[in-house]
N, C-alpha and C. Protein backbone atom coordinates (compact mmCIF):
# COMPACT_ATOMS: atom_id res chain seq x y z
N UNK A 1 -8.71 34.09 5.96
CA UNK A 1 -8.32 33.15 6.97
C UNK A 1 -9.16 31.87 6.87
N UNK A 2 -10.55 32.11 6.64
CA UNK A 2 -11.41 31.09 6.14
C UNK A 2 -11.32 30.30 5.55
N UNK A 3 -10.80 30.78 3.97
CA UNK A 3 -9.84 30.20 3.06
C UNK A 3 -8.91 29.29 3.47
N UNK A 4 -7.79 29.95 4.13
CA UNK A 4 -6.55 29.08 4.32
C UNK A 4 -7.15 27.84 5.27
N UNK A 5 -7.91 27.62 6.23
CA UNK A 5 -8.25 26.95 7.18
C UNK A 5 -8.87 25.79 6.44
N UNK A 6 -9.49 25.99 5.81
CA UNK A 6 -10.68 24.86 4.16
C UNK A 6 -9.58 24.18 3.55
N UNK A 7 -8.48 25.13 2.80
CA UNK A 7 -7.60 24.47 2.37
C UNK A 7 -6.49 23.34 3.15
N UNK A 8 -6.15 23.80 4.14
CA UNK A 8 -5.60 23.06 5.15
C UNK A 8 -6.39 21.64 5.30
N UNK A 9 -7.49 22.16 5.71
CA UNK A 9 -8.57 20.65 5.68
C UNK A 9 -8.49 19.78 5.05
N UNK A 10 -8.65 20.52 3.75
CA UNK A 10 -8.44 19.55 2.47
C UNK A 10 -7.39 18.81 1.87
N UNK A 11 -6.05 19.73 2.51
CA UNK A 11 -5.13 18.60 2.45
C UNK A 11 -4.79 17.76 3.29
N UNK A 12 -5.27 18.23 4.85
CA UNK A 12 -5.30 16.58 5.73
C UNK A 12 -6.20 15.79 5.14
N UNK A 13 -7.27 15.92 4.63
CA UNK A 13 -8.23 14.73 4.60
C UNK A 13 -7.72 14.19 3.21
N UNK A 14 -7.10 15.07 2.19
CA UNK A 14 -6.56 14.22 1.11
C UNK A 14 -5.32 12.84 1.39
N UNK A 15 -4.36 13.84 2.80
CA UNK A 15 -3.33 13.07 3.00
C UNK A 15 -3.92 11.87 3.78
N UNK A 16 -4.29 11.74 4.77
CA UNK A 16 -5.32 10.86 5.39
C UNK A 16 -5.53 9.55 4.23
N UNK A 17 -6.44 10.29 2.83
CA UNK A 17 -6.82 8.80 2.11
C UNK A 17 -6.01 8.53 1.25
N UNK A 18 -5.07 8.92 1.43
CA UNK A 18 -3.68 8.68 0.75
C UNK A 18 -3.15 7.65 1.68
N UNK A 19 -2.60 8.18 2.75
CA UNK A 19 -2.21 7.35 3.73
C UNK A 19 -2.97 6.14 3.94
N UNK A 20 -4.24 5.79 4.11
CA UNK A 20 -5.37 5.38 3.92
C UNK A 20 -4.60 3.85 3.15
N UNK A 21 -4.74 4.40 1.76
CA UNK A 21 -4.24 3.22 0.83
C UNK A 21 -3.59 2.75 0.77
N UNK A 22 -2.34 3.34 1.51
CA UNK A 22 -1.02 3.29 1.52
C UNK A 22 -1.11 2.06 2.09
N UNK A 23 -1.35 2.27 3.43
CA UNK A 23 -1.43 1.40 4.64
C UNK A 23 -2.07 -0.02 4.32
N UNK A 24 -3.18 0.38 3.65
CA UNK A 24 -3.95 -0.95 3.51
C UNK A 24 -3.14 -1.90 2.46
N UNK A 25 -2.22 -1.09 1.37
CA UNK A 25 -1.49 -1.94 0.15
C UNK A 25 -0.15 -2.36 1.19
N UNK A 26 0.46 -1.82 2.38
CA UNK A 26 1.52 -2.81 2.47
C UNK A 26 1.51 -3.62 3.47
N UNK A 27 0.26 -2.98 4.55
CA UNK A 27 -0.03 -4.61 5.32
C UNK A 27 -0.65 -5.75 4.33
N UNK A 28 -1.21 -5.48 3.52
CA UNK A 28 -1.32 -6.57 2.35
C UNK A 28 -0.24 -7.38 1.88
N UNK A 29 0.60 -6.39 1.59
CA UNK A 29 1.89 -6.82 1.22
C UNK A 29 3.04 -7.74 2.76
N UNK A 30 2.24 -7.01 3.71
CA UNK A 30 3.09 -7.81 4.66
C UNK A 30 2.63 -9.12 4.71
N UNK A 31 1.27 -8.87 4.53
CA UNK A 31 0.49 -10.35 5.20
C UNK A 31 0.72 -11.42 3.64
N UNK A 32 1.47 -11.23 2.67
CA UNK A 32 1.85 -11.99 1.59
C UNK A 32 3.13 -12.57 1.69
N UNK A 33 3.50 -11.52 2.39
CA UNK A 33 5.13 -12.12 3.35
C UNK A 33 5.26 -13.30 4.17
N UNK A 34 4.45 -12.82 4.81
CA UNK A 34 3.94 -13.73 6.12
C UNK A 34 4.11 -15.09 5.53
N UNK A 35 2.46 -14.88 4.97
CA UNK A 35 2.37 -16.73 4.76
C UNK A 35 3.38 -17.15 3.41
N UNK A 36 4.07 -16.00 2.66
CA UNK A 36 5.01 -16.90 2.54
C UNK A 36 6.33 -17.63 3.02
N UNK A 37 6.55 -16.60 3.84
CA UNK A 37 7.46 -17.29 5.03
C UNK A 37 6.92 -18.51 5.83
N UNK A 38 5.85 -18.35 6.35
CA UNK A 38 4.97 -19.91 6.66
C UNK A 38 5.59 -20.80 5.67
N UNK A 39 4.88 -21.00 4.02
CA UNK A 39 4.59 -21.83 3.60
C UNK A 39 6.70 -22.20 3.62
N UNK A 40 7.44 -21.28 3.07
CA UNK A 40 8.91 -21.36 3.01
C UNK A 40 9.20 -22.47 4.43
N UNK A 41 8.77 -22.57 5.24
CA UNK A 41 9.13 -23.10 6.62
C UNK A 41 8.28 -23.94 6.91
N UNK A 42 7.45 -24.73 5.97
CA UNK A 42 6.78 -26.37 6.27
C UNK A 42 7.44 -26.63 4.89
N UNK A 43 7.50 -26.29 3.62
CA UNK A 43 8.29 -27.02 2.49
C UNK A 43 9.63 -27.16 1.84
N UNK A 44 10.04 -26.30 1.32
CA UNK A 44 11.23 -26.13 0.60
C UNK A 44 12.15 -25.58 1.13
N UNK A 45 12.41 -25.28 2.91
CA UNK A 45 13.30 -25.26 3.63
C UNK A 45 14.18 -23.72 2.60
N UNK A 46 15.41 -23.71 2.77
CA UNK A 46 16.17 -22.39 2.57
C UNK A 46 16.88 -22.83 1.41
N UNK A 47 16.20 -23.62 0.99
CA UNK A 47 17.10 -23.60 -0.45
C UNK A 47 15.98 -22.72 -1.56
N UNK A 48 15.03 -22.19 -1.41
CA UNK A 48 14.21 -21.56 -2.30
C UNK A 48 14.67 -20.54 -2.63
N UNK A 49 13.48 -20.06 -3.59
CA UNK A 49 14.68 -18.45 -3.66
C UNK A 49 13.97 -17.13 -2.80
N UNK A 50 13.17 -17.66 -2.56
CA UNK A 50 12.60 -16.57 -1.18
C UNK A 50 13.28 -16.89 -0.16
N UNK A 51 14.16 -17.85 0.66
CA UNK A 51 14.60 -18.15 1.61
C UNK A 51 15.87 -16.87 1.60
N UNK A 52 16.83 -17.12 0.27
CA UNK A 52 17.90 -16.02 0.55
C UNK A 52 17.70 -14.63 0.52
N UNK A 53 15.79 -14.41 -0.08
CA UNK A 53 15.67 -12.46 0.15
C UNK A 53 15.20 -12.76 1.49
N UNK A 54 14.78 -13.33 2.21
CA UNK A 54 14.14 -13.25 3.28
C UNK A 54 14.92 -13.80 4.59
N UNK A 55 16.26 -13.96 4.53
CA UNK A 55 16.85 -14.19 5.83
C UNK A 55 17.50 -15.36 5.52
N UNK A 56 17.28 -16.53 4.47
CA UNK A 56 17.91 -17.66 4.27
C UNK A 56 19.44 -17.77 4.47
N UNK A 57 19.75 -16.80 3.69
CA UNK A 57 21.00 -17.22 3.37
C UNK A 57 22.03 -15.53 2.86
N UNK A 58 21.41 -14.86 3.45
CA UNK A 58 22.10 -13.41 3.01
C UNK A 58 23.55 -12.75 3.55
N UNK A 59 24.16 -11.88 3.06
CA UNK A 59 25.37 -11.90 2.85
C UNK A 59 25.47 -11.20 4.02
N UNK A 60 24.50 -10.34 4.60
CA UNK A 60 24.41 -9.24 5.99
C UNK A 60 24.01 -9.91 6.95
N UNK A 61 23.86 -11.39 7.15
CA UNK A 61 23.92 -12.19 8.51
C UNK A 61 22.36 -12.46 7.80
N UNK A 62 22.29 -14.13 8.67
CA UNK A 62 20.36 -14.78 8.47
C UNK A 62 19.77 -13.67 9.26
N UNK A 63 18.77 -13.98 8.52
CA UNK A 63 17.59 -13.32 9.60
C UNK A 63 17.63 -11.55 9.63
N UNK A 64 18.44 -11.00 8.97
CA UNK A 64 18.35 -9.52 8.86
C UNK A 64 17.20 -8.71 8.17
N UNK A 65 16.59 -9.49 6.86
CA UNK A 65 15.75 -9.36 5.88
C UNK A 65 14.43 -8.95 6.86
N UNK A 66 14.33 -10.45 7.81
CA UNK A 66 13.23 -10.53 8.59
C UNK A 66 13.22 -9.70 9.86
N UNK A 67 14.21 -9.43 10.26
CA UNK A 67 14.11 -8.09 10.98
C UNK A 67 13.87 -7.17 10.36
N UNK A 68 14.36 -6.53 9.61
CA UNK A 68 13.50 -5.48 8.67
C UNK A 68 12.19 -5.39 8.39
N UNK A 69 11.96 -6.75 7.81
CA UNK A 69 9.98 -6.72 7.93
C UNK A 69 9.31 -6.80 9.21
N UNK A 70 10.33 -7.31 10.43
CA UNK A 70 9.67 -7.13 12.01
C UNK A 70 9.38 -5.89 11.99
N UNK A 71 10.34 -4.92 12.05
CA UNK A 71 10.77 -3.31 12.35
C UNK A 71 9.48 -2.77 11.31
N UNK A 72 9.65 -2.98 10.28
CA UNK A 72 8.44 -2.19 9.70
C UNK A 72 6.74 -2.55 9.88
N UNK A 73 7.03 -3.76 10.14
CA UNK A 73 5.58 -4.24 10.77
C UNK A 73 5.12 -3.41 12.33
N UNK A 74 6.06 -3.26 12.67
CA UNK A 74 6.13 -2.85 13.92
C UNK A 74 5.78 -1.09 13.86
N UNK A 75 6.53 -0.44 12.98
CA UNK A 75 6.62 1.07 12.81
C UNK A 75 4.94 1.06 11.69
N UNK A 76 4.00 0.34 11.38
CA UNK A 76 2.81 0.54 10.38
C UNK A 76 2.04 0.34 11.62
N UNK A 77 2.50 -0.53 12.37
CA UNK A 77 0.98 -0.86 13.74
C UNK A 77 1.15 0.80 14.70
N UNK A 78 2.46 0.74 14.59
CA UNK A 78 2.24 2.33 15.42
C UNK A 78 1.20 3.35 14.83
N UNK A 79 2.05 3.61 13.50
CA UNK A 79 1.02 4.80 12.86
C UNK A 79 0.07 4.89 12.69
N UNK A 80 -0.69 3.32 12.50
CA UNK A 80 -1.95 3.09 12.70
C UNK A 80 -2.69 3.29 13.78
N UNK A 81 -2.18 3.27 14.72
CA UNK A 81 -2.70 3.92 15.88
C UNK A 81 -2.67 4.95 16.14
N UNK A 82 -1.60 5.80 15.73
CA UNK A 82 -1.79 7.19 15.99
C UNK A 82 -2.75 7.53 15.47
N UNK A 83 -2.77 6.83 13.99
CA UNK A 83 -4.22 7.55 12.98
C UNK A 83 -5.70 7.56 13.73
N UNK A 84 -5.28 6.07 13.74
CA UNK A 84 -6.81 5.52 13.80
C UNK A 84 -7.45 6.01 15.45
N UNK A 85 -8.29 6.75 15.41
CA UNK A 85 -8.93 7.91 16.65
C UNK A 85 -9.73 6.53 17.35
């Protein structure tokens, strides 16, 4: 029983710094979003080619792209909280 209980451990704390990295590589990735959506919205307006992956000009209505990165920005701050004690 000892056994199984160690092992258990060991795979929360593996999943944990898994999760760990996870987290830290796509708020990275969000926060690359970000300011490029900033910089997209003081220069080159929606004719760029980040404008049409990102809400410019897409075939599923504007602004859908960027709801998607709302929604997931939104669903990483949760989990992060659940995690983070």
């Amino acid at each position: 029983m000892l056994a199984l209980a160690q092992d258990i451990q060991s795979d929360v704390s593996g999943l944990m710094r898994t999760f760990s990295c996870d987290r830290d590589r796509l708020r990275s990735a969000l926060e690359v979003v970000d300011y490029q959506q900033q910089v997209m919205g003081k220069g080159a307006g929606s004719g760029g080619t980040l404008g049409g992956t990102l809400g410019g000009s897409s075939s599923s209505g504007p602004g859908s792209n960027v709801a998607i990165i709302a929604a997931l920005r939104q669903s990483l701050n949760s989990a992060v909280q659940q995690v983070d004690f």
